[in-house]
PDB file of N, CA and C in Angstrom:
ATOM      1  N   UNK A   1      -8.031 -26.207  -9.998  1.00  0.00           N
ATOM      2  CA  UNK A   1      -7.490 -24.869  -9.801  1.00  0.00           C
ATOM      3  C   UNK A   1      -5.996 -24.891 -10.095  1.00  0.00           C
ATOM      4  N   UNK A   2      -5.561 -24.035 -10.830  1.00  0.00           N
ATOM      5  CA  UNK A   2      -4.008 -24.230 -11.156  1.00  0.00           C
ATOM      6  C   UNK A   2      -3.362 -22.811 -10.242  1.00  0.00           C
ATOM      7  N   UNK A   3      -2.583 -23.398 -10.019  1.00  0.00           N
ATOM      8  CA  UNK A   3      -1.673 -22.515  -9.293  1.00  0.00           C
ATOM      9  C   UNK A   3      -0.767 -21.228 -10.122  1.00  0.00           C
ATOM     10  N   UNK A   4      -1.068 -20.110  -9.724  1.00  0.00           N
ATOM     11  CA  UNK A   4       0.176 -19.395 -10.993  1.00  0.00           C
ATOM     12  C   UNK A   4       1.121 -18.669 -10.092  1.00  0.00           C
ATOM     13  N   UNK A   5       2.502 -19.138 -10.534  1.00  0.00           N
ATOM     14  CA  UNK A   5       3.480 -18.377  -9.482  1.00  0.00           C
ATOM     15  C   UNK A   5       4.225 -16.989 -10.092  1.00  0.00           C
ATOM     16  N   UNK A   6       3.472 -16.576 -11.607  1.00  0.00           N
ATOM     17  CA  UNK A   6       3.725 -15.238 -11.628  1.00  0.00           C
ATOM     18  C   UNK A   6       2.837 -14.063 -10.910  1.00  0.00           C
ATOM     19  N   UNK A   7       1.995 -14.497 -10.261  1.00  0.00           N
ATOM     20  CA  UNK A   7       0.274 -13.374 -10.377  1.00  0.00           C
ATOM     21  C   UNK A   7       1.407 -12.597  -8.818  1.00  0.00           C
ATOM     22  N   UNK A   8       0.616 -11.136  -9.306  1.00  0.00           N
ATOM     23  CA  UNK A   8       1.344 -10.692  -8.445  1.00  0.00           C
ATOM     24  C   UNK A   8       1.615 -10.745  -6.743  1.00  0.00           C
ATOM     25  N   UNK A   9       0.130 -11.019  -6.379  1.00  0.00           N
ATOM     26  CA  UNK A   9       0.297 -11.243  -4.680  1.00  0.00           C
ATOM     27  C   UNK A   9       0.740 -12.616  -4.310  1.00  0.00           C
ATOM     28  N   UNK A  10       0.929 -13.487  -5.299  1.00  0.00           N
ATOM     29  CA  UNK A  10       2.088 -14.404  -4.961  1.00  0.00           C
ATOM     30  C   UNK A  10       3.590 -14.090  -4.686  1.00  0.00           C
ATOM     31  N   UNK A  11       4.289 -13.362  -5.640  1.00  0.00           N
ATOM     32  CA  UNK A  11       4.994 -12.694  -5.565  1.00  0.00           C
ATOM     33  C   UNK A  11       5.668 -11.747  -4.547  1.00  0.00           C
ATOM     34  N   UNK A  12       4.825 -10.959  -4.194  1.00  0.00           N
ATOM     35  CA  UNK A  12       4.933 -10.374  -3.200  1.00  0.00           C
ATOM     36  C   UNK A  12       4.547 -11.158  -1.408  1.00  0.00           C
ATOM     37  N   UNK A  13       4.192 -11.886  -1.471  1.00  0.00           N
ATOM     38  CA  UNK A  13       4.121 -12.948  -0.611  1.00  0.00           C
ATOM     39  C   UNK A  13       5.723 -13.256  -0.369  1.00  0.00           C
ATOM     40  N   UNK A  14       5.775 -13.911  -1.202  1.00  0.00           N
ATOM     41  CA  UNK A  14       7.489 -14.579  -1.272  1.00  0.00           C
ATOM     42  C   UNK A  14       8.456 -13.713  -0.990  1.00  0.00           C
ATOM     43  N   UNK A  15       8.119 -12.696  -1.524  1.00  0.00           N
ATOM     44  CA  UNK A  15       9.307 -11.333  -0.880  1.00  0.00           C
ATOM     45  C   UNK A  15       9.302 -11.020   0.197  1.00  0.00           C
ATOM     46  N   UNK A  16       8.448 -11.109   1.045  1.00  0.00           N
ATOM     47  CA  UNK A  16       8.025 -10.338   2.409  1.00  0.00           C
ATOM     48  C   UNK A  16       8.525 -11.543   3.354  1.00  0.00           C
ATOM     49  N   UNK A  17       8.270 -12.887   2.731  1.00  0.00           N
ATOM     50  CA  UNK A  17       8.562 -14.037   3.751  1.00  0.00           C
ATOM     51  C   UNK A  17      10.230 -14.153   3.443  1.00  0.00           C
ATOM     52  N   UNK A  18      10.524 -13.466   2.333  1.00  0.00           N
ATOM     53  CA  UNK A  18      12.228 -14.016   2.258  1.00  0.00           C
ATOM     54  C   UNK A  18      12.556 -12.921   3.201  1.00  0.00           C
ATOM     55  N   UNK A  19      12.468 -11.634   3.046  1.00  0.00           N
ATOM     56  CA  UNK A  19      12.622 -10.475   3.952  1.00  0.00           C
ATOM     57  C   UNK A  19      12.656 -10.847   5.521  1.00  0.00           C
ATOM     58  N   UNK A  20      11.389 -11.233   5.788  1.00  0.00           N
ATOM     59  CA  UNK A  20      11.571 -11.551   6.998  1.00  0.00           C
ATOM     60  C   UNK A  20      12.828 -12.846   7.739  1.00  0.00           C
ATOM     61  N   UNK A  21      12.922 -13.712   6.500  1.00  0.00           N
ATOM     62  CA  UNK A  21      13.648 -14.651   7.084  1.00  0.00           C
ATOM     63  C   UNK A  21      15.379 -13.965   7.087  1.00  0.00           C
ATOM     64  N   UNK A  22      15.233 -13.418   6.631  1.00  0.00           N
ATOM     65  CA  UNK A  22      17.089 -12.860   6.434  1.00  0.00           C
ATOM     66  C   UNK A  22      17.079 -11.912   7.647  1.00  0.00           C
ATOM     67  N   UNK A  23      15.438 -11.358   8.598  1.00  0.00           N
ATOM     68  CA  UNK A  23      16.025 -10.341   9.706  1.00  0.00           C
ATOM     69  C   UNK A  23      15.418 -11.410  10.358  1.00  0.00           C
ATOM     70  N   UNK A  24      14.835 -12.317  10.216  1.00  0.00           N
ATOM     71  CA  UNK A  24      14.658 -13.405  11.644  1.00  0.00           C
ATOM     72  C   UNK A  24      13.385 -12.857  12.215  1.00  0.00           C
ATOM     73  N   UNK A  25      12.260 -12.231  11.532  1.00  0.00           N
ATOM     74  CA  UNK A  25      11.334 -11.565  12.074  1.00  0.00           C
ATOM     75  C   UNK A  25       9.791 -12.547  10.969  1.00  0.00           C
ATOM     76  N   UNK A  26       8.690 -11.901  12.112  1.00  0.00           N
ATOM     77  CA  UNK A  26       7.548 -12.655  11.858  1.00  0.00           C
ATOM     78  C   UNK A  26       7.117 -12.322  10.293  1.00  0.00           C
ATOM     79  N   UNK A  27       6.796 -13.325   9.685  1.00  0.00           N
ATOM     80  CA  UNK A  27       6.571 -12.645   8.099  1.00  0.00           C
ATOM     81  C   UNK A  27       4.858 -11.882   7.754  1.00  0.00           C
ATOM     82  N   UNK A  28       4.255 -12.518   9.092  1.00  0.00           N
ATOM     83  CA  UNK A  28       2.549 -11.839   8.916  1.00  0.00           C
ATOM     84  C   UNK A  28       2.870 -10.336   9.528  1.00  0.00           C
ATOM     85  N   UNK A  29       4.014 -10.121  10.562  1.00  0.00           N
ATOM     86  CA  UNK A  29       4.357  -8.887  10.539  1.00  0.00           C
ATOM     87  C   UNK A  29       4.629  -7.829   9.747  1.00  0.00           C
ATOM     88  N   UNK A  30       5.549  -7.988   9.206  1.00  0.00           N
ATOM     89  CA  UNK A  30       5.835  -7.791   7.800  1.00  0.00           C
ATOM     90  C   UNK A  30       4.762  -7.109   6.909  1.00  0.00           C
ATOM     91  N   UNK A  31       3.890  -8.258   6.730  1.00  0.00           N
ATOM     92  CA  UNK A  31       3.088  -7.992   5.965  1.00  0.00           C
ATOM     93  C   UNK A  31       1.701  -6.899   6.376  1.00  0.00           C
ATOM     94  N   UNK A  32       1.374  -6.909   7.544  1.00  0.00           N
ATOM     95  CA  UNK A  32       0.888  -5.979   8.034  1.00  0.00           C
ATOM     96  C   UNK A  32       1.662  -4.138   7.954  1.00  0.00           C
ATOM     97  N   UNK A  33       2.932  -4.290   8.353  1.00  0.00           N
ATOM     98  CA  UNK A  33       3.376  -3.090   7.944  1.00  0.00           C
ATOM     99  C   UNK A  33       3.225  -2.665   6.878  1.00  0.00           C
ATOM    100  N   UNK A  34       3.309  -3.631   5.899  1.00  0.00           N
ATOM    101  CA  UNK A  34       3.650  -3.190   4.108  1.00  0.00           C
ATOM    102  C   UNK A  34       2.313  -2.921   4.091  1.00  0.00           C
ATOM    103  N   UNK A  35       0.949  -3.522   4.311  1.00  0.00           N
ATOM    104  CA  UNK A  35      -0.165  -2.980   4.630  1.00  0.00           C
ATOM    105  C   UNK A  35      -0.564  -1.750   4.999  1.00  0.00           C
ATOM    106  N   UNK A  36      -0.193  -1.147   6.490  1.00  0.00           N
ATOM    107  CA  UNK A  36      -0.366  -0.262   6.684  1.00  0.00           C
ATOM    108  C   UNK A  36       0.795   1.175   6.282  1.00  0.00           C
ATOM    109  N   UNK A  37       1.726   0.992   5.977  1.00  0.00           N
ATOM    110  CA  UNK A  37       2.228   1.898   4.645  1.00  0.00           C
ATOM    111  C   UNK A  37       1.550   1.977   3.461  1.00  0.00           C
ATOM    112  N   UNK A  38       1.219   1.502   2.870  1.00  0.00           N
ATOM    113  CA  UNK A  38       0.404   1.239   1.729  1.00  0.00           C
ATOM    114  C   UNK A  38      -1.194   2.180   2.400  1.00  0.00           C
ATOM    115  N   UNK A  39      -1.556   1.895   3.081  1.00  0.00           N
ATOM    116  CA  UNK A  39      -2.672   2.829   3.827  1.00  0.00           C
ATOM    117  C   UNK A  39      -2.465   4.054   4.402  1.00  0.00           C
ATOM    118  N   UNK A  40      -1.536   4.321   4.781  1.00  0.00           N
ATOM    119  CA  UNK A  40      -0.935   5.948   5.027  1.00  0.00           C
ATOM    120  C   UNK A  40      -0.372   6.131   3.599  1.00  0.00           C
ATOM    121  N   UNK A  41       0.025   5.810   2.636  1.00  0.00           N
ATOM    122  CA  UNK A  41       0.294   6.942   1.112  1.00  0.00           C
ATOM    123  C   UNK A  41      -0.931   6.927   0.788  1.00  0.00           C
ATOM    124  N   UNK A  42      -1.925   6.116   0.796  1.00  0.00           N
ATOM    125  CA  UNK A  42      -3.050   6.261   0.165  1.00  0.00           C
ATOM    126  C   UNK A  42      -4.076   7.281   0.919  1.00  0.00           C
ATOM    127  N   UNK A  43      -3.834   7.358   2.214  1.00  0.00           N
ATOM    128  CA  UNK A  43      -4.655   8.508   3.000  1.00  0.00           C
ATOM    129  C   UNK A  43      -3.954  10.107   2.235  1.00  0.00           C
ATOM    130  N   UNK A  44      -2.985   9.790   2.375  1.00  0.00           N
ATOM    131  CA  UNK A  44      -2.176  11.020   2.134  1.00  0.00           C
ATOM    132  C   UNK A  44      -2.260  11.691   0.995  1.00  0.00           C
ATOM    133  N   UNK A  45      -2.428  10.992  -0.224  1.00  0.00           N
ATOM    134  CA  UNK A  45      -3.337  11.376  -1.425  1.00  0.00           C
ATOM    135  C   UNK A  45      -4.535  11.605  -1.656  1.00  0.00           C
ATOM    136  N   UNK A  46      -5.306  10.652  -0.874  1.00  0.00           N
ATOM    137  CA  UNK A  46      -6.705  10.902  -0.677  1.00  0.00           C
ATOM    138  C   UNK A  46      -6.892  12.427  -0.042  1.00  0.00           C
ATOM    139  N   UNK A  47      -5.690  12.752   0.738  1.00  0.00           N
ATOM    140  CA  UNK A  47      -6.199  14.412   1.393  1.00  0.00           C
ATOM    141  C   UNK A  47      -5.769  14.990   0.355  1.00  0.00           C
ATOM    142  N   UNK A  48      -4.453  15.405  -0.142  1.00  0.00           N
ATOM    143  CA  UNK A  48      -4.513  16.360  -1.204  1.00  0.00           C
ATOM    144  C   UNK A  48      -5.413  15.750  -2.531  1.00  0.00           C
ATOM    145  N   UNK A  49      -5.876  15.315  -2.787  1.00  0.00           N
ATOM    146  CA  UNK A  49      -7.112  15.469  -4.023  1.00  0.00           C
ATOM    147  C   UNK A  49      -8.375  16.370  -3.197  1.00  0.00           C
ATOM    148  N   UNK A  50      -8.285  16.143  -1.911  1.00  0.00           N
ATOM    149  CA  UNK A  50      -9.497  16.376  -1.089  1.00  0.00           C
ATOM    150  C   UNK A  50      -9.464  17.773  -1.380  1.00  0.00           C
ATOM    151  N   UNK A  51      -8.270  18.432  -1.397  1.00  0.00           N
ATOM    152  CA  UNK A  51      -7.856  19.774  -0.686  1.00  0.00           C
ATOM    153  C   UNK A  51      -7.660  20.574  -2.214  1.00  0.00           C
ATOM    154  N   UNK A  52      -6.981  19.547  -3.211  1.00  0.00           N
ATOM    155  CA  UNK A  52      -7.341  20.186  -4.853  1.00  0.00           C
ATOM    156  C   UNK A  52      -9.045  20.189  -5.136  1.00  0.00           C
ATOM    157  N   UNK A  53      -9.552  19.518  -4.457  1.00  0.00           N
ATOM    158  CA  UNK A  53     -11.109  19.731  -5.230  1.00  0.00           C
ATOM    159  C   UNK A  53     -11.911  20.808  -4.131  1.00  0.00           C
ATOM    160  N   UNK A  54     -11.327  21.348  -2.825  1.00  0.00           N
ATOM    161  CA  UNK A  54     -11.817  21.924  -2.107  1.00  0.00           C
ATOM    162  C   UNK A  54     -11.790  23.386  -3.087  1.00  0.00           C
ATOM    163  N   UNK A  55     -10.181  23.359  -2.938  1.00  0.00           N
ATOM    164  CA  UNK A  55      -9.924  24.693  -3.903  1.00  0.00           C
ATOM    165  C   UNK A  55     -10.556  24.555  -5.364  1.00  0.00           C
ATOM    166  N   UNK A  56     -10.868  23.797  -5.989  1.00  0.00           N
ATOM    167  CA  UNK A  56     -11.155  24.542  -6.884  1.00  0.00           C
ATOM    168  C   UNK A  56     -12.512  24.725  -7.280  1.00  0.00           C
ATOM    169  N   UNK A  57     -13.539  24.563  -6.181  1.00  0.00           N
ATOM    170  CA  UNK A  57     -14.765  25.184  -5.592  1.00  0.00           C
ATOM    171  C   UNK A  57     -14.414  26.598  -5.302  1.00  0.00           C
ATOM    172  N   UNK A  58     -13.691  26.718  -4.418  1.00  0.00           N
ATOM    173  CA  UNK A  58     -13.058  28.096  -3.964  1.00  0.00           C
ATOM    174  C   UNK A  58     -13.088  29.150  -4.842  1.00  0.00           C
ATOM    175  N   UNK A  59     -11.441  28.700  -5.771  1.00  0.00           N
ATOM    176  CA  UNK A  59     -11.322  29.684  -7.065  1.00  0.00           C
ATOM    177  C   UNK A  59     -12.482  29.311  -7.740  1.00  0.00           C
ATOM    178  N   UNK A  60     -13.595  28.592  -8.402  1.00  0.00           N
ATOM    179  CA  UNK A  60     -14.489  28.530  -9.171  1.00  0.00           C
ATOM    180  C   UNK A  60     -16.048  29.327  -8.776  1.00  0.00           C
ATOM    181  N   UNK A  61     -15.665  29.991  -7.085  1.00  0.00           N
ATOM    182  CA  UNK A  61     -16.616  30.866  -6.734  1.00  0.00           C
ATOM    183  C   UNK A  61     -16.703  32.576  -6.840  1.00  0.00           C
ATOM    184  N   UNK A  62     -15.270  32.674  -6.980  1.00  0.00           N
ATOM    185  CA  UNK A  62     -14.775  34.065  -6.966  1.00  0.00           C
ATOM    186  C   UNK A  62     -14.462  34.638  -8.419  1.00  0.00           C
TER     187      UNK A  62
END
């Protein structure tokens, strides 16, 4: 198995653990937040597509 230190969730690994080390904070922390941000924009889009395809049932009835 070769290791690749461009692929991206390597990458982003390393950022989150340098991050944490410069505020002195847990880096699986970290990474859980960036997680759950990443899960609230994605809810948040998921509703407005919800709410564009509601409407255009709506206008496509009238």
């Amino acid at each position: 198995m070769r290791l690749t230190f461009f692929s991206g969730e390597f990458l982003l690994t390393i950022m989150i653990a340098r991050k944490a080390a410069r505020r002195g904070s847990d880096p699986k922390r970290d990474l859980r937040s960036n997680v759950m941000t990443f899960v609230g924009r994605l809810s948040v889009v998921t509703a407005y597509l919800a709410m564009a395809f509601v409407g255009a049932i709506v206008l496509g009835m009238i």
